[in-house]
Protein backbone atom coordinates (compact mmCIF):
# COMPACT_ATOMS: atom_id res chain seq x y z
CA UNK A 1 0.00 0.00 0.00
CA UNK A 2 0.94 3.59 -0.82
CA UNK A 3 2.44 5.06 2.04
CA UNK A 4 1.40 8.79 1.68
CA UNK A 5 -2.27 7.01 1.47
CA UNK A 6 -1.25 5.39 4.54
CA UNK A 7 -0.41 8.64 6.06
CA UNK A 8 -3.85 10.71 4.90
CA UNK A 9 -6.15 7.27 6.06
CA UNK A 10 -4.23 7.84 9.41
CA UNK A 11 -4.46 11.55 10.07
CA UNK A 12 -8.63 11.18 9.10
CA UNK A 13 -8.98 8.38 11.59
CA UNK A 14 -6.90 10.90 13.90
CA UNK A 15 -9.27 14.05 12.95
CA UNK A 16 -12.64 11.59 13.63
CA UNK A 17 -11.70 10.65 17.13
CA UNK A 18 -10.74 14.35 17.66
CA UNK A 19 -13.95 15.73 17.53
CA UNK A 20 -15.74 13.01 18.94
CA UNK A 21 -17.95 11.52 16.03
CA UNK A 22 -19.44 8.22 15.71
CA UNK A 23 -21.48 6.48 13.44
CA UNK A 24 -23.97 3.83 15.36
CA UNK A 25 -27.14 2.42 13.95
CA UNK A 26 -27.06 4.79 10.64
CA UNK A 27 -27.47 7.88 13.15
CA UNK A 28 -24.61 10.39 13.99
CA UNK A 29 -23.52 11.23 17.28
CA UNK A 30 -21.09 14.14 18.42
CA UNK A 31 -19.65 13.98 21.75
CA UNK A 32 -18.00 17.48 22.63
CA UNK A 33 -14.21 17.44 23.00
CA UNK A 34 -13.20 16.45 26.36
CA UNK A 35 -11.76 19.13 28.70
CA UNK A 36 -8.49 18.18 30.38
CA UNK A 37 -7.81 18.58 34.32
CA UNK A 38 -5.69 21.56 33.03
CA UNK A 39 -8.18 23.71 31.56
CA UNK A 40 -11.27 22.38 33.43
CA UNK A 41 -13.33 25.01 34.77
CA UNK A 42 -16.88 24.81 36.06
CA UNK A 43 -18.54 26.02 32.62
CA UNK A 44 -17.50 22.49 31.27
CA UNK A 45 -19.87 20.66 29.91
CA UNK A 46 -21.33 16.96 29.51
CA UNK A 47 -21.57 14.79 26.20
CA UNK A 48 -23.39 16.67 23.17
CA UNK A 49 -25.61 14.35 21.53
CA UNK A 50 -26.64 14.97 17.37
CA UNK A 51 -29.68 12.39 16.33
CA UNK A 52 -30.86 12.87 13.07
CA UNK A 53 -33.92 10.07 11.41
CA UNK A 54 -36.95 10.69 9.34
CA UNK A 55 -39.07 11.30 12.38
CA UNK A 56 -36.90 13.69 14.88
CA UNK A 57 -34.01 15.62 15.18
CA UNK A 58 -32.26 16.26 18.46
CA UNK A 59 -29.03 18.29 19.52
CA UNK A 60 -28.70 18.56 23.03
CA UNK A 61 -25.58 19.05 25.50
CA UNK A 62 -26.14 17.60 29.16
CA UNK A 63 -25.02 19.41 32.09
CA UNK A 64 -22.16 18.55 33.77
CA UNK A 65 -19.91 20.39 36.75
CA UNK A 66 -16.31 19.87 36.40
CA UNK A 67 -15.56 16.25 37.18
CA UNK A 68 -12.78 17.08 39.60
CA UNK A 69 -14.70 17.99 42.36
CA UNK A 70 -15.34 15.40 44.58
CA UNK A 71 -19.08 14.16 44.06
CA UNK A 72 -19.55 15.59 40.93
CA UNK A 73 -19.10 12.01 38.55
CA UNK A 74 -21.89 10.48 40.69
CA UNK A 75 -24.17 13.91 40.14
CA UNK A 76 -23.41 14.38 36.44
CA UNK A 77 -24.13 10.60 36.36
CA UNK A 78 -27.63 10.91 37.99
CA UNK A 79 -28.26 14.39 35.99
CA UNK A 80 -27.55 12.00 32.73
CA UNK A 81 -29.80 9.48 33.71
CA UNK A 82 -32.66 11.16 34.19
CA UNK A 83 -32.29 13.51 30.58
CA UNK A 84 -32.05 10.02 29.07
CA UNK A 85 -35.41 9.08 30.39
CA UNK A 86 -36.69 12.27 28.86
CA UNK A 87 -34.89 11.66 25.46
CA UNK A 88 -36.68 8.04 25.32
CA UNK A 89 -40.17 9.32 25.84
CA UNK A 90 -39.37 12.32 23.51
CA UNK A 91 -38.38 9.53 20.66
CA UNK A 92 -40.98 7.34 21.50
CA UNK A 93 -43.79 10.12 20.93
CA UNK A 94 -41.73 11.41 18.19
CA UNK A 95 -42.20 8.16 16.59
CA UNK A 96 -46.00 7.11 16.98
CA UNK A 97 -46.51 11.11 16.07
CA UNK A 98 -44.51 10.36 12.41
CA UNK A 99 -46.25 7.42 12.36
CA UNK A 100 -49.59 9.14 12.31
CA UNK A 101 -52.02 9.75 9.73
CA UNK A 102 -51.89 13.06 9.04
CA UNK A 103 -51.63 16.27 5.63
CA UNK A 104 -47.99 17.62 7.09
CA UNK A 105 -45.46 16.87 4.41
CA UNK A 106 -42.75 13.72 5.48
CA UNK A 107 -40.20 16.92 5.59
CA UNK A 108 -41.97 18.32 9.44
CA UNK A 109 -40.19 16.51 12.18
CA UNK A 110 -40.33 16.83 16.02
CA UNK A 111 -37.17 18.53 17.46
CA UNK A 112 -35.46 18.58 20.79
CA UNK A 113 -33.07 20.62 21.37
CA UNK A 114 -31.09 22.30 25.12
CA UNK A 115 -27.52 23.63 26.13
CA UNK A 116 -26.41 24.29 30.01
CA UNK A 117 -24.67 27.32 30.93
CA UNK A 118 -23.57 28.23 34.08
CA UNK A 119 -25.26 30.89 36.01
CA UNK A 120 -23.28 31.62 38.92
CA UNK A 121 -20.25 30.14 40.99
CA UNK A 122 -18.91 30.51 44.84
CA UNK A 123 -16.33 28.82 46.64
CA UNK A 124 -19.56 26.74 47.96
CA UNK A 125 -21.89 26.02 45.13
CA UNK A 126 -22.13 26.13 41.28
CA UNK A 127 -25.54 26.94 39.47
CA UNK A 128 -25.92 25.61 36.62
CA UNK A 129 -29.28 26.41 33.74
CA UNK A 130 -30.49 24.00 31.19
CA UNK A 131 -32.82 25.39 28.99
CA UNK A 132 -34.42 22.62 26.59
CA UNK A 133 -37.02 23.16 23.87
CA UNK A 134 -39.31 20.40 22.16
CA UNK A 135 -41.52 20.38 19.40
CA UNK A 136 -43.87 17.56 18.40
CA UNK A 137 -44.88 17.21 15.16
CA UNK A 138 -48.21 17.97 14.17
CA UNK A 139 -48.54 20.51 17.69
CA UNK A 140 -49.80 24.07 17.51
CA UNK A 141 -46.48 25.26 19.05
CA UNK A 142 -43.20 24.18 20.98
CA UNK A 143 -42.56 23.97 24.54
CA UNK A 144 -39.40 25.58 26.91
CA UNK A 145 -38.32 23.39 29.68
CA UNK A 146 -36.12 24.56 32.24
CA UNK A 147 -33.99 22.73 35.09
CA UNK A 148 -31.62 23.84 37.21
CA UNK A 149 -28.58 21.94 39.72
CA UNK A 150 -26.98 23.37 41.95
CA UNK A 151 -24.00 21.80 43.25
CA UNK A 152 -22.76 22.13 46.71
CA UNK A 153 -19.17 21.60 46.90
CA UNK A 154 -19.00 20.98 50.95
CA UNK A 155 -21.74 18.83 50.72
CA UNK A 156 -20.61 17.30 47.34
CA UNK A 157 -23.93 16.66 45.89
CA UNK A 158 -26.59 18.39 43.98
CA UNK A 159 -28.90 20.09 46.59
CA UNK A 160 -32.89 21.56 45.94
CA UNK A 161 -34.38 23.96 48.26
CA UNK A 162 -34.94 21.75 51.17
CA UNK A 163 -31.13 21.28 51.79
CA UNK A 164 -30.98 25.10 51.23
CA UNK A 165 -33.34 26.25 53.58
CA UNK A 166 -33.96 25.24 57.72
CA UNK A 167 -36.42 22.54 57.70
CA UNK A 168 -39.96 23.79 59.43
CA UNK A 169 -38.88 27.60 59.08
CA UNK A 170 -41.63 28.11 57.13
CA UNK A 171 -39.72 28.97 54.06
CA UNK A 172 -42.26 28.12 51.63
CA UNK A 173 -44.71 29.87 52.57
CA UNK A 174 -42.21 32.82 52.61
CA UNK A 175 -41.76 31.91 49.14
CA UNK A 176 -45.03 32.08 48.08
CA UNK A 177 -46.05 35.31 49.06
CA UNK A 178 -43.03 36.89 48.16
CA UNK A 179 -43.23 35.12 44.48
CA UNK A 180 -47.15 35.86 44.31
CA UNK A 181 -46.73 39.74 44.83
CA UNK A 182 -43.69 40.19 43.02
CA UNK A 183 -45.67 38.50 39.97
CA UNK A 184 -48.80 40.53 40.37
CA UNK A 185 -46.13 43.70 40.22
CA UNK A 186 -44.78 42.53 37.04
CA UNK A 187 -48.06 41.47 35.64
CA UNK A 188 -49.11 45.51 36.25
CA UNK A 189 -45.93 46.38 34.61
CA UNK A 190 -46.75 44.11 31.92
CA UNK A 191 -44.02 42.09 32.31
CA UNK A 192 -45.86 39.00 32.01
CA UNK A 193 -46.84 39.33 28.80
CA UNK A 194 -49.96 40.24 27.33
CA UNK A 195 -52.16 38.08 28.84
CA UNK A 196 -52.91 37.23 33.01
CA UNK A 197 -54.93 34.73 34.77
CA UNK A 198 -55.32 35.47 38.35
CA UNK A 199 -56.36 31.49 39.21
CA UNK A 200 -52.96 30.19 37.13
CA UNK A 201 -50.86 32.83 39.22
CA UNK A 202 -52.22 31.83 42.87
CA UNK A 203 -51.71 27.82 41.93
CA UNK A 204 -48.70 28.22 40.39
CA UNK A 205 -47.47 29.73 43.53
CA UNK A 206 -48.74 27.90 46.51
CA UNK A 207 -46.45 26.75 49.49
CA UNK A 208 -45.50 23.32 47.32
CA UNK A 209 -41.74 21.90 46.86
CA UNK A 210 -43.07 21.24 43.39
CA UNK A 211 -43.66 25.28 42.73
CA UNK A 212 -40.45 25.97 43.95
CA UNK A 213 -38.46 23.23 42.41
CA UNK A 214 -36.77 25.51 39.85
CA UNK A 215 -34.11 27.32 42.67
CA UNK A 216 -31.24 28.66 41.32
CA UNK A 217 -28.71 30.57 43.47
CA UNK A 218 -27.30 33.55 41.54
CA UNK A 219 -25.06 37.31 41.83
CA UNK A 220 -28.51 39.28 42.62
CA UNK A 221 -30.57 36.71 44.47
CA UNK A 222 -32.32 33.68 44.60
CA UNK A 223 -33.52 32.56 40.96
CA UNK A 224 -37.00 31.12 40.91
CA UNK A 225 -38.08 29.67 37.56
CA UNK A 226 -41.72 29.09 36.36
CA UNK A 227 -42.55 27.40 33.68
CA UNK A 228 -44.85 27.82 30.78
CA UNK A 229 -48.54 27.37 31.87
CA UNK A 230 -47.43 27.57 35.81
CA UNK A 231 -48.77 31.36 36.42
CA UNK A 232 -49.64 32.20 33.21
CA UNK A 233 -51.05 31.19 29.71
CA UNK A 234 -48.74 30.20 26.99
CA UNK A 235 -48.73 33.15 25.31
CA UNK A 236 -46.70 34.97 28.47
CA UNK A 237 -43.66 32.39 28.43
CA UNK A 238 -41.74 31.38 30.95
CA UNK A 239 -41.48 33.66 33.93
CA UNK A 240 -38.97 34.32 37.34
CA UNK A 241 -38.61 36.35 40.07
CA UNK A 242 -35.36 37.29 41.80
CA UNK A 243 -35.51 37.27 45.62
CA UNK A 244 -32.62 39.06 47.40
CA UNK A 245 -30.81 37.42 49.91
CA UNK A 246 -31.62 39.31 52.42
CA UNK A 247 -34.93 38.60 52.71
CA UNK A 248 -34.43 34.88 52.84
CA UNK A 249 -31.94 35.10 56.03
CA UNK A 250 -34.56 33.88 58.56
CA UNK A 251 -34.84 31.01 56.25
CA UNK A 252 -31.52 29.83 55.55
CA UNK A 253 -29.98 26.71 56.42
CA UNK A 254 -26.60 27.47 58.01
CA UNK A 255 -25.31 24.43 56.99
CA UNK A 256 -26.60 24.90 53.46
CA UNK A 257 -25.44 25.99 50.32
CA UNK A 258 -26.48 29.63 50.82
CA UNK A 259 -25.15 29.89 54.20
CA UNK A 260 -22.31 32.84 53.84
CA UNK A 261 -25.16 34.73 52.55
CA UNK A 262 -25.82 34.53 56.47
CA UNK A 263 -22.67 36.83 57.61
């Protein structure tokens, strides 16, 4: 064989593994390049997946927090796992959606698509953002999902609001009021769009763990995230309110992730 053939076949093979792309079941998928301890920094991020068939498309990046902290594999691990379970149910409904009878031209797919950034980082926690988006063929629109992780570094685990906050302080409730009203404010500003439903706003911000899910520590405040259809119609998006740190005090955990906020 040639040897300046052998030379080009080598340097491709060399270029492929480079940027991470494989070829499995007729479907490509990109990995993004992986970040050495050297240059790690906490805006690293997981594996990006390309999937490409007649019925979907989907190009998403998972989260990840920079695998040399100590608790961070098993987190990015358990972050993974639970995206995957979202990715299956998005192809399987992808699929019986293609598969149904219907006047949209074979060209109209379903899409999924989401990137992580990261919001905010302390010597105690990272925040990380994953914003998603998924369309299902044949829908009237697509939807926004949102999740946030926030890693605490002492405790070495992702932590939610009930790690954050003293257990029976009455934080939620706190919360709620403080969300509902600062809403209502935007809403007169009309910052929420141009539509409002009173009954969507005072469900979507009851005392629940499940309201208050989305809780991500940031610079100005506590971050909380609503989704679409939580406290108000479609047509207002996705909204948030920013609650300064200062008013959560009585409510902090002082063993929690927002505990210097305490001094």
């Amino acid at each position: 064989m040639n040897k300046s053939y052998l030379v080009i076949l080598s340097l491709s093979i060399l270029a492929l593994i480079a940027v991470g792309v494989y070829v499995y079941e007729g479907r490509m998928i990109q990995t993004s390049p992986a970040v050495s301890e050297a240059t790690a920094s906490s805006t690293a991020q997981g594996v990006r997946v390309q999937e490409d068939t007649p019925a979907y498309t989907i190009d998403i990046t998972y989260p990840a927090f920079p695998q040399e902290l100590h608790g961070a594999s098993k987190a990015n691990e358990a972050i993974k796992n639970n995206l995957d379970l979202r990715l299956e149910q998005f192809k399987k409904e992808a699929k019986e959606s293609f598969e149904a009878p219907t006047d949209l031209p074979a060209s109209v797919k379903s899409t999924m698509g989401g990137s992580p950034t990261t919001e905010y980082e302390t010597d105690r926690y990272i925040s990380l953002y994953f914003g998603g988006n998924w369309y299902m063929r044949g829908a009237a629109h697509g939807m926004n999902t949102i999740d946030t992780y926030v890693f605490d570094k002492k405790l070495e685990k992702v932590v939610d609001i009930t790690d954050m906050f003293t257990p029976g302080s009455g934080y939620l409730q706190f919360l709620s009021t403080y969300a509902r009203q600062d809403l209502e404010a935007q809403s007169k500003k009309g910052d929420l769009g141009l539509t409002y439903n009173e009954n969507m706003l005072k469900e979507g911000t009851e005392g629940t763990f499940d309201n208050f899910r989305l809780a991500l520590p940031t610079k100005d405040g506590l971050v909380i995230y609503f989704t679409e259809y939580q406290v108000a119609p479609y047509a207002a998006g996705p909204q948030q309110v920013v609650i300064p740190y200062e008013k959560l005090k009585p409510y902090i955990n002082p063993e929690g992730a927002l505990a210097d906020y305490l001094k």
